[in-house]
Protein backbone atom coordinates (compact mmCIF):
# COMPACT_ATOMS: atom_id res chain seq x y z
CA UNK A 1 11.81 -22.34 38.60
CA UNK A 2 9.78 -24.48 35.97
CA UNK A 3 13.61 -26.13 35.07
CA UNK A 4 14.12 -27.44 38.45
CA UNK A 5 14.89 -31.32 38.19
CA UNK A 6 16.46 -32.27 41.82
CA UNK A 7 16.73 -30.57 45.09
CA UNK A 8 18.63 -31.54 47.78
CA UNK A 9 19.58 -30.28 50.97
CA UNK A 10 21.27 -31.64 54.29
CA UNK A 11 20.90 -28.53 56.35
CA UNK A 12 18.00 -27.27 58.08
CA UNK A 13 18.71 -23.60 57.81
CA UNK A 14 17.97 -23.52 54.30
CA UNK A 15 14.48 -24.83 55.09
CA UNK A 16 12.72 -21.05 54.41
CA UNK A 17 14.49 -20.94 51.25
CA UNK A 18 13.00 -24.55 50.17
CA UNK A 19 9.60 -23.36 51.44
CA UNK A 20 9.33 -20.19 49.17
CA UNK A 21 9.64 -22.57 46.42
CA UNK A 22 7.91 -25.46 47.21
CA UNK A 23 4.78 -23.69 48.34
CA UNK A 24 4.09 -22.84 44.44
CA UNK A 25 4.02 -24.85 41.30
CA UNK A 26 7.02 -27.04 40.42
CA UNK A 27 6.28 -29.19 37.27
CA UNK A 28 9.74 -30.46 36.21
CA UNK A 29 11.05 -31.74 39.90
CA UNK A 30 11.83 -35.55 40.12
CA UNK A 31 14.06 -35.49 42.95
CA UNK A 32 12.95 -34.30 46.63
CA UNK A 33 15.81 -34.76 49.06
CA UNK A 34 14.95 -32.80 52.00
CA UNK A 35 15.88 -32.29 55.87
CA UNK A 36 13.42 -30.58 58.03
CA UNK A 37 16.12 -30.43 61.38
CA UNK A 38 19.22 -32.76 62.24
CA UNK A 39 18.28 -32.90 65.85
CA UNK A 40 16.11 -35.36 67.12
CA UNK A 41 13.65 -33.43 69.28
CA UNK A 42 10.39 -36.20 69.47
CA UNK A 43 8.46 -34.50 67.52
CA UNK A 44 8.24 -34.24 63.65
CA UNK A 45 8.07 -30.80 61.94
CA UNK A 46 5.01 -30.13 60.98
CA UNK A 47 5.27 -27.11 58.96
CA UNK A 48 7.03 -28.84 56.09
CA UNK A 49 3.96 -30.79 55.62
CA UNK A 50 1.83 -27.79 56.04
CA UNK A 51 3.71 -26.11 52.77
CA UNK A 52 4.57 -29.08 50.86
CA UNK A 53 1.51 -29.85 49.19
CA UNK A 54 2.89 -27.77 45.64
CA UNK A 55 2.30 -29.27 42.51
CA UNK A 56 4.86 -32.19 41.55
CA UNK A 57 3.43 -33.90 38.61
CA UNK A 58 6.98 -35.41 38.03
CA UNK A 59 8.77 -36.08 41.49
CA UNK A 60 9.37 -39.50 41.80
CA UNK A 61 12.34 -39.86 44.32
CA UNK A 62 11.56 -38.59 47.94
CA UNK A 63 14.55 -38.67 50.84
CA UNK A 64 12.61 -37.25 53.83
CA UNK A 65 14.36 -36.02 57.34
CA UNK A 66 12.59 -35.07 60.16
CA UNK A 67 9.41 -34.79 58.09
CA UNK A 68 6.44 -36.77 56.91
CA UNK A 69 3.94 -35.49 53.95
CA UNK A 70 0.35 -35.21 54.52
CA UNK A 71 -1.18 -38.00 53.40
CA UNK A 72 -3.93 -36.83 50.97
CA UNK A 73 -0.95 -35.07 48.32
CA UNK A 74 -1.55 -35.85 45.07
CA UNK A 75 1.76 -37.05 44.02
CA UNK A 76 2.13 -39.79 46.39
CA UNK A 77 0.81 -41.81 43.76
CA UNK A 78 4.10 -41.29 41.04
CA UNK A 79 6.62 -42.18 43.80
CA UNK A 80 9.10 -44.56 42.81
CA UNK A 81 11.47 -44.64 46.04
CA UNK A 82 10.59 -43.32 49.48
CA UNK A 83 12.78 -43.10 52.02
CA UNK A 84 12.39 -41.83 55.92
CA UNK A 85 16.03 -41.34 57.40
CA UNK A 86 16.02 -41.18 61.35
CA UNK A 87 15.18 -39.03 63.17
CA UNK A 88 11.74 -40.32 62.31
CA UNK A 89 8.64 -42.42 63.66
CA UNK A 90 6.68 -44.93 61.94
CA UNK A 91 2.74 -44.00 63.01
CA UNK A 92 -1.08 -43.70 61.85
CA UNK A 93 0.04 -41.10 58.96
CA UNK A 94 2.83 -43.27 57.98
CA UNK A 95 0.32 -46.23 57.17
CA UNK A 96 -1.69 -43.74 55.13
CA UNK A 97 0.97 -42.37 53.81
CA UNK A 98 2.06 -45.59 52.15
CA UNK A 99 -1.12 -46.48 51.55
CA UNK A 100 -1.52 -43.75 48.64
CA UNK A 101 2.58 -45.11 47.58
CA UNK A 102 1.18 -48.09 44.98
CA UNK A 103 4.12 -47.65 42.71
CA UNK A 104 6.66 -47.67 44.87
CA UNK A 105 9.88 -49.88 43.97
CA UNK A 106 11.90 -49.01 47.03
CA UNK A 107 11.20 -47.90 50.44
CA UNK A 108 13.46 -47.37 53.32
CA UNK A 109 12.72 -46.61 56.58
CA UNK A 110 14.61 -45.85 59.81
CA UNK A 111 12.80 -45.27 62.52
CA UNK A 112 13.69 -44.32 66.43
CA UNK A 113 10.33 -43.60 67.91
CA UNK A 114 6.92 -44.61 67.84
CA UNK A 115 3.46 -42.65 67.26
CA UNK A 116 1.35 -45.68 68.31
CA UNK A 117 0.23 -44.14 71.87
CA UNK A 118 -1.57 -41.93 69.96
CA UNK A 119 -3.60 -43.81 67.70
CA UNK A 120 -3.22 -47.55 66.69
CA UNK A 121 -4.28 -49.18 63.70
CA UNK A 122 -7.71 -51.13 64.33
CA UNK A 123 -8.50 -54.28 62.92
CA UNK A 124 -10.58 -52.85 60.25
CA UNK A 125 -7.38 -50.74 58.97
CA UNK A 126 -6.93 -52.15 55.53
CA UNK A 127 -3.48 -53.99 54.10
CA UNK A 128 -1.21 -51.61 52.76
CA UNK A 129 -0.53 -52.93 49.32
CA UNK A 130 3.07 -52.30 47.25
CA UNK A 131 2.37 -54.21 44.40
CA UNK A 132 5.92 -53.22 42.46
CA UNK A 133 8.01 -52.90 45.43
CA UNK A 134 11.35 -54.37 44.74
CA UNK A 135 13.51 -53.32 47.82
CA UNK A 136 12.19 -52.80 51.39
CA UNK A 137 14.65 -51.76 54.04
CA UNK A 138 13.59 -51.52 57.46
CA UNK A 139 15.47 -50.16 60.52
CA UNK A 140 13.16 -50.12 63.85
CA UNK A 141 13.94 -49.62 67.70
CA UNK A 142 10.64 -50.27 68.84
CA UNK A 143 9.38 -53.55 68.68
CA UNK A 144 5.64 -52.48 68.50
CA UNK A 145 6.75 -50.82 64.88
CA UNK A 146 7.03 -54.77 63.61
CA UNK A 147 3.65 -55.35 65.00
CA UNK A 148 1.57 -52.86 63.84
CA UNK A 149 3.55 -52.18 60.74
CA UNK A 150 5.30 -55.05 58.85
CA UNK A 151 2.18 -56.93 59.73
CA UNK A 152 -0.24 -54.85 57.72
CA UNK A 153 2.61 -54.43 54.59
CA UNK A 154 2.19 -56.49 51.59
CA UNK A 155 4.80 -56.56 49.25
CA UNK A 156 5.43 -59.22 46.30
CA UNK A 157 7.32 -62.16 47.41
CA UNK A 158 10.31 -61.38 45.05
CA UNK A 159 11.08 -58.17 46.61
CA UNK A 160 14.55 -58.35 48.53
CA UNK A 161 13.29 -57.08 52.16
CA UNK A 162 15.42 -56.87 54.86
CA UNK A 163 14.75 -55.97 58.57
CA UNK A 164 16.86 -54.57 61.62
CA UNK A 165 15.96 -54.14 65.13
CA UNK A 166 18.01 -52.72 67.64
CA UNK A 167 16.73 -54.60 70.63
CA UNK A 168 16.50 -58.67 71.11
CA UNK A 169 12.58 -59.03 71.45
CA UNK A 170 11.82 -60.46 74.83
CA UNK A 171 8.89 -62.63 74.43
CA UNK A 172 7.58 -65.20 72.38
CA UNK A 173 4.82 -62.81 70.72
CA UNK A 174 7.34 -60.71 69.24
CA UNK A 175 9.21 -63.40 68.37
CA UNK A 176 5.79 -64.90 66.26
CA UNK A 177 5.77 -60.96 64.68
CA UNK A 178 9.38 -61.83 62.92
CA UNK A 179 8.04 -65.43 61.97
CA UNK A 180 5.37 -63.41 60.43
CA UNK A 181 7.30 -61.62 58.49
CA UNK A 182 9.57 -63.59 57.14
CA UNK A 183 7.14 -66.29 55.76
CA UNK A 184 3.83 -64.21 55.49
CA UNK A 185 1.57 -68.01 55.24
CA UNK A 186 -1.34 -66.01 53.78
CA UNK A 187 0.69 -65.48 50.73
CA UNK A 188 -0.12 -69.02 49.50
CA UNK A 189 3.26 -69.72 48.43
CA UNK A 190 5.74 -72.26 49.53
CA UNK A 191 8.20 -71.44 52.18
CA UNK A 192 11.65 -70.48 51.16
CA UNK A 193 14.46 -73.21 52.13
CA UNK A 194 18.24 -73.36 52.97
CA UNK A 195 17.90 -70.50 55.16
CA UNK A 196 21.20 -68.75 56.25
CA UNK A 197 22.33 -67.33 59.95
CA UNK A 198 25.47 -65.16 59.84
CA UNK A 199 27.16 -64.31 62.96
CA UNK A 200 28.69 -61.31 62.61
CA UNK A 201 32.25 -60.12 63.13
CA UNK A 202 32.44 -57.83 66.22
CA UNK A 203 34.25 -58.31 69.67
CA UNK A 204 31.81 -56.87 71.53
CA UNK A 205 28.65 -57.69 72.49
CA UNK A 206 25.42 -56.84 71.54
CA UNK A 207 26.65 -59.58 68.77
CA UNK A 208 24.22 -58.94 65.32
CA UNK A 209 22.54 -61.94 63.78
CA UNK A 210 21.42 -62.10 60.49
CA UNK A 211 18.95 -64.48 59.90
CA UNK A 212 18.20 -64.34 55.79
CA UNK A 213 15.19 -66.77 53.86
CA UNK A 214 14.89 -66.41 50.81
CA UNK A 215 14.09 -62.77 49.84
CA UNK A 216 13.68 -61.83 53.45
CA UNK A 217 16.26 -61.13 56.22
CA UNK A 218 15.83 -60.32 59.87
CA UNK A 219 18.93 -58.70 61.94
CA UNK A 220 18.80 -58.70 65.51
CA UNK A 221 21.28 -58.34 68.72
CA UNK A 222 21.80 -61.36 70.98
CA UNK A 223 21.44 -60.06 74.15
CA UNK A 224 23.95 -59.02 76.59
CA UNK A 225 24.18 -61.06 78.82
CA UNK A 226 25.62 -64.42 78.52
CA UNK A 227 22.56 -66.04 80.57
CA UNK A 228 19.76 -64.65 78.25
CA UNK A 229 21.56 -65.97 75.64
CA UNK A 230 19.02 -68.92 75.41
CA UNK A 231 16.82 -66.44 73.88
CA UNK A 232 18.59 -66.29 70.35
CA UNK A 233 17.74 -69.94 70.29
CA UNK A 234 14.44 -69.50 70.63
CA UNK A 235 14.44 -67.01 67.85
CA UNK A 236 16.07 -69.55 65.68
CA UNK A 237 13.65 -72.39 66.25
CA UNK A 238 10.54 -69.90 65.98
CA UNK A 239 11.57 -69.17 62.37
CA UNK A 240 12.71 -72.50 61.26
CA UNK A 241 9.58 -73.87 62.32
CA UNK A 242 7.37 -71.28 60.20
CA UNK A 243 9.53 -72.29 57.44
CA UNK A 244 8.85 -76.19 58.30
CA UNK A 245 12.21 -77.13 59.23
CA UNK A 246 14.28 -76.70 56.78
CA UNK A 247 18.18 -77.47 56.62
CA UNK A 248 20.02 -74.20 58.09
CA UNK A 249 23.34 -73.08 57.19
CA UNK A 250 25.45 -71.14 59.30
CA UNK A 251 28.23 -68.43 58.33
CA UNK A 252 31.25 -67.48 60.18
CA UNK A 253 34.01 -64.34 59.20
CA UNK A 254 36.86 -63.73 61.01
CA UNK A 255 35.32 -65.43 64.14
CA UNK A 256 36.34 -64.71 67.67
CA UNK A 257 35.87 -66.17 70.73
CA UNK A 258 32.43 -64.19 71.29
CA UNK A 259 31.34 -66.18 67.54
CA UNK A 260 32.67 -69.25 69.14
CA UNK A 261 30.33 -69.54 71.95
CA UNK A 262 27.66 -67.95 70.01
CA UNK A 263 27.96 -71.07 67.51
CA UNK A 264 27.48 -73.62 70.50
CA UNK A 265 24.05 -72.16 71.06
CA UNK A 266 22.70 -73.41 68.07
CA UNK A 267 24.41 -76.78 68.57
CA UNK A 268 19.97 -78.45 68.84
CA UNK A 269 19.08 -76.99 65.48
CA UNK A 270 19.15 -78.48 62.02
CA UNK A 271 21.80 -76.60 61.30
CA UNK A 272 23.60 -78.82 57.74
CA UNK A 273 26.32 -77.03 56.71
CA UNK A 274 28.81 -74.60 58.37
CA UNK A 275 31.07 -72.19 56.54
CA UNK A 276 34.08 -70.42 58.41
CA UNK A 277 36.30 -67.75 56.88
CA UNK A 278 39.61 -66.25 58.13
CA UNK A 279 39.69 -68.41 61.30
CA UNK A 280 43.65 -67.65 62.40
CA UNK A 281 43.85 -67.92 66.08
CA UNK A 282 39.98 -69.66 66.56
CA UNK A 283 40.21 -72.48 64.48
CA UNK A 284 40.50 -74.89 67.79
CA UNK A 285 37.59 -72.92 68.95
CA UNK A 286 35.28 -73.39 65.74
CA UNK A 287 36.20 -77.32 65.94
CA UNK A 288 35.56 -77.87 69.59
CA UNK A 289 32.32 -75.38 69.28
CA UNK A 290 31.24 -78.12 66.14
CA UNK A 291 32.31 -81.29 67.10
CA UNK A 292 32.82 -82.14 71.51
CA UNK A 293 30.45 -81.16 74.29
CA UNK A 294 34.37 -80.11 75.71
CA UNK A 295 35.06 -76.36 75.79
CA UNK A 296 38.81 -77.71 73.45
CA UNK A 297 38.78 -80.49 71.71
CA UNK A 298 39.93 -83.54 73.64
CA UNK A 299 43.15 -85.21 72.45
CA UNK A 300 41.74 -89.01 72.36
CA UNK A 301 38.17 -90.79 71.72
CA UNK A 302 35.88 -89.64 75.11
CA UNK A 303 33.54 -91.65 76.14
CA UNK A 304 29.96 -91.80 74.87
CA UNK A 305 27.61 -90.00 75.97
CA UNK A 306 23.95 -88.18 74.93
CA UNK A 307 24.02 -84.63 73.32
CA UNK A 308 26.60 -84.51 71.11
CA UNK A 309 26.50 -80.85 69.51
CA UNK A 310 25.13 -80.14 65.63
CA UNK A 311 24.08 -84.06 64.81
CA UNK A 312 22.56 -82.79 61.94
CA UNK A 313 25.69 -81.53 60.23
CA UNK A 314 26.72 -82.52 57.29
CA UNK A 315 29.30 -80.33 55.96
CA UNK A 316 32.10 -78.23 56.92
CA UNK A 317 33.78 -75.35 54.74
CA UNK A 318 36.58 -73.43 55.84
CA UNK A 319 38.31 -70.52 53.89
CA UNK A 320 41.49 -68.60 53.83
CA UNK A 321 42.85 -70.12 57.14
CA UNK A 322 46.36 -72.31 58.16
CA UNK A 323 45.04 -75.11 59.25
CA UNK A 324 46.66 -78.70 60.65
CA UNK A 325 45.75 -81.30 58.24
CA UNK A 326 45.28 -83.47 61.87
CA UNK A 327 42.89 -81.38 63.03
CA UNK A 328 39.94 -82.84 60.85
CA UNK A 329 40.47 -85.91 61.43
CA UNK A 330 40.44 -85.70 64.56
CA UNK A 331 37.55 -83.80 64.78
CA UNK A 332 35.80 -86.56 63.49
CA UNK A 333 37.48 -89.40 64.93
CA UNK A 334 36.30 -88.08 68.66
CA UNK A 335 32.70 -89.02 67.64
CA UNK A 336 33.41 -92.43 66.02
CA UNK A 337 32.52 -94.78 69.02
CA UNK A 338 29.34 -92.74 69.77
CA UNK A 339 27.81 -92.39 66.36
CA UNK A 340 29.14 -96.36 65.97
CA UNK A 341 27.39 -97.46 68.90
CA UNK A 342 24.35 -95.26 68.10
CA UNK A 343 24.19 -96.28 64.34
CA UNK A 344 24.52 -92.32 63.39
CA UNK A 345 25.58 -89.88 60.64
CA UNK A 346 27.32 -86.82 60.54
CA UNK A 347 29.79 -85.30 58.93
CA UNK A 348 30.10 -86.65 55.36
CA UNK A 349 32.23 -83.18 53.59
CA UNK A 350 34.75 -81.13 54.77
CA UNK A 351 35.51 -78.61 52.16
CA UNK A 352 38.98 -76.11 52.09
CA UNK A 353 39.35 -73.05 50.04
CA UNK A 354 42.42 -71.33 49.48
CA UNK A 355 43.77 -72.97 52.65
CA UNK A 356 47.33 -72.80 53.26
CA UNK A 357 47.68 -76.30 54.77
CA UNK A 358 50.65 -78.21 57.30
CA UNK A 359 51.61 -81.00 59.04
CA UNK A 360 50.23 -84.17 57.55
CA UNK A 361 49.86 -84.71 53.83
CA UNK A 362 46.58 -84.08 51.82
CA UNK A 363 46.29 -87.20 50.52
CA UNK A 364 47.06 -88.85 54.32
CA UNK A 365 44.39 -87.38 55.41
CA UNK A 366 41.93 -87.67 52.52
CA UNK A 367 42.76 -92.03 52.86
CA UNK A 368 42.38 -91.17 57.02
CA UNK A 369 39.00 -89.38 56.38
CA UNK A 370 37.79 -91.40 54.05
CA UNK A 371 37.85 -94.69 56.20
CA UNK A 372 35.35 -92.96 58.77
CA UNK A 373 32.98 -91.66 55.88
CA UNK A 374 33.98 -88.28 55.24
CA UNK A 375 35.12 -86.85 52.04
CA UNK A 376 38.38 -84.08 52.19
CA UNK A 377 38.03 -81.62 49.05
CA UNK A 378 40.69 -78.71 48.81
CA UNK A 379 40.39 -76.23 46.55
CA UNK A 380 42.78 -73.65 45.58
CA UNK A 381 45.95 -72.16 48.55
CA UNK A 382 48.91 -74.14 49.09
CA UNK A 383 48.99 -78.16 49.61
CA UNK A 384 52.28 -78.54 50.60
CA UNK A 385 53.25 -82.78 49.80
CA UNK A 386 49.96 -83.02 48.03
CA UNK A 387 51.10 -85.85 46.02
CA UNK A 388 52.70 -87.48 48.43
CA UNK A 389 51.69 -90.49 50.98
């Protein structure tokens, strides 16, 4: 078998037939793609790491399912990728594992349970280092995996790492584990800015967040129920302020009503620019959501008042959507007596691309928006009358 380059296998059964072969000498394998069993039984299968300790001077791409290798093999060390598909656990051996993985450029785990009622890492567990790891993907169910694992993981700053968790974490220590890891302070360097939050297009809840600085991105459920929803806030605010502040953007596709009251959550944060795609049938909702403490926009100027929602925004950019020319202006024009009174800013851009848009004319409302502040830019759809007054 001294010609074998890749083997891969989805299917358990064939495991005795992998074993006869692995158990010897193979010194022209590169790729290891492996499954030990396809049902998740709690308990890893130990017997492929009891016979895969062979020879593999040249494997350097390992897809492991249902199995872990022991973590004293000799070619750890020439790994290029790594990845652990469910069912799998991230534990002591994994740590070690890695630990003996410095030339890894990708990793990928996705892990369902946890090994750490066994044996938890002590303080005097040293940092695993990957020095040349590029891409880091990260799936976990347990919350404890982000404490004892992304916390002792150092990877470069450029590497694009991203993190998912299936539950919301519930307290503010978990929430300080996430901060961690998307702005690691002890790395010395600056903190990435213009951080993005995407809420996610589903109808259901749990809704996914994606919360993405720089090369690092955290996705997370809000939780279920509408009165814990105070919690993604908290989130929020926990990882802007490891990251000092900084202006937040926040991205909306194909919104529904779920998005809508999602986006009124965040309505305290320094949230600067908002971009909306494809918002046919929720554009009233996005607007009222961004610019009244009203559930719908009101028709006419209300009356002032404290708490105005998303004071710190400064630009609004909506794509691929029919919109009412009317509808910005009056957006705007609802806040004029407050932030008048109040000597405030907010809105200064309101940006359309590929916009089919109606009712008044373009440049109408450009002269209407303009006299309160704000500058109307469309680029690209149709501008029906766009040259006329």
């Amino acid at each position: 078998m001294g010609q074998v380059r890749t083997i891969r296998s989805n299917n358990d059964e064939f495991l005795p037939l992998w074993k006869g072969l692995l158990e010897g000498s193979m010194p022209t394998l590169e790729t290891l793609d492996l499954t030990a069993y396809t049902d998740w039984s709690g308990t890893l299968s130990e017997p492929v790491a009891e016979w895969l300790s062979a020879t593999l001077p040249m494997v350097r791409h390992v897809v492991a399912r249902g199995w872990q290798p022991r973590s004293n093999v000799a070619w750890l060390g020439n790994l290029r990728s790594l990845v652990f598909c469910r069912p799998t656990r991230v534990d002591m051996n994994m740590l070690r594992i890695l630990s003996q993985c410095s030339n890894l450029s990708r990793l990928r785990i996705g892990a369902d349970g946890t090994g750490w009622d066994d044996e938890e890492p002590t303080d005097s567990f040293p940092t695993v280092a990957l020095p040349n790891l590029r891409q880091l993907e990260l799936e976990f169910d347990v919350l404890q995996d982000i404490r004892h694992f992304v916390r002792r993981l150092e990877i470069p700053t450029s590497a694009q790492a991203s993190l998912g968790i299936t539950y919301a974490p519930q307290s503010e220590e978990f929430v300080e584990d996430l901060a961690h890891y998307i702005f690691p302070e002890a790395t010395g360097s600056k903190p990435p800015t213009n951080p993005l939050l995407q809420i996610h297009n589903l109808t259901r809840l749990p809704l996914p967040i994606t919360y993405t600085a720089g090369t690092r991105s955290i996705t997370f459920p809000v939780p279920e129920r509408t009165e814990e929803w105070d919690l993604l806030e908290n989130i929020v605010i926990v990882l802007q302020n490891r990251l000092n502040n900084p202006p937040l953007t926040v991205q909306l596709d194909s919104p529904t009503d779920i998005q809508a009251k999602t986006l009124r959550r965040l309505a305290n944060l320094n949230v600067q620019q908002i971009r909306a795609k494809c918002l046919e049938g929720f554009l009233d909702n996005i607007l009222a959501a961004i610019g009244s403490r009203h559930e719908n926009l009101p028709s006419g100027t209300v009356e002032d008042g404290h708490n105005w929602p998303f004071e710190s925004l400064r630009e609004l950019i909506i794509e691929r959507t029919d919109i009412s020319l009317s509808q910005i202006p009056r957006l705007v024009g609802i806040r004029q007596r407050y932030l008048r009174t109040s000597s405030k800013e907010w809105l200064k851009r309101v940006t359309l691309v590929d916009c089919n848009l109606r009712g008044m004319t373009l440049p109408r409302a450009t002269q209407q928006l303009e006299c309160i502040g704000v500058t109307l830019v469309a680029e690209g759809g149709r501008h029906p009358y766009a040259g006329k007054n």
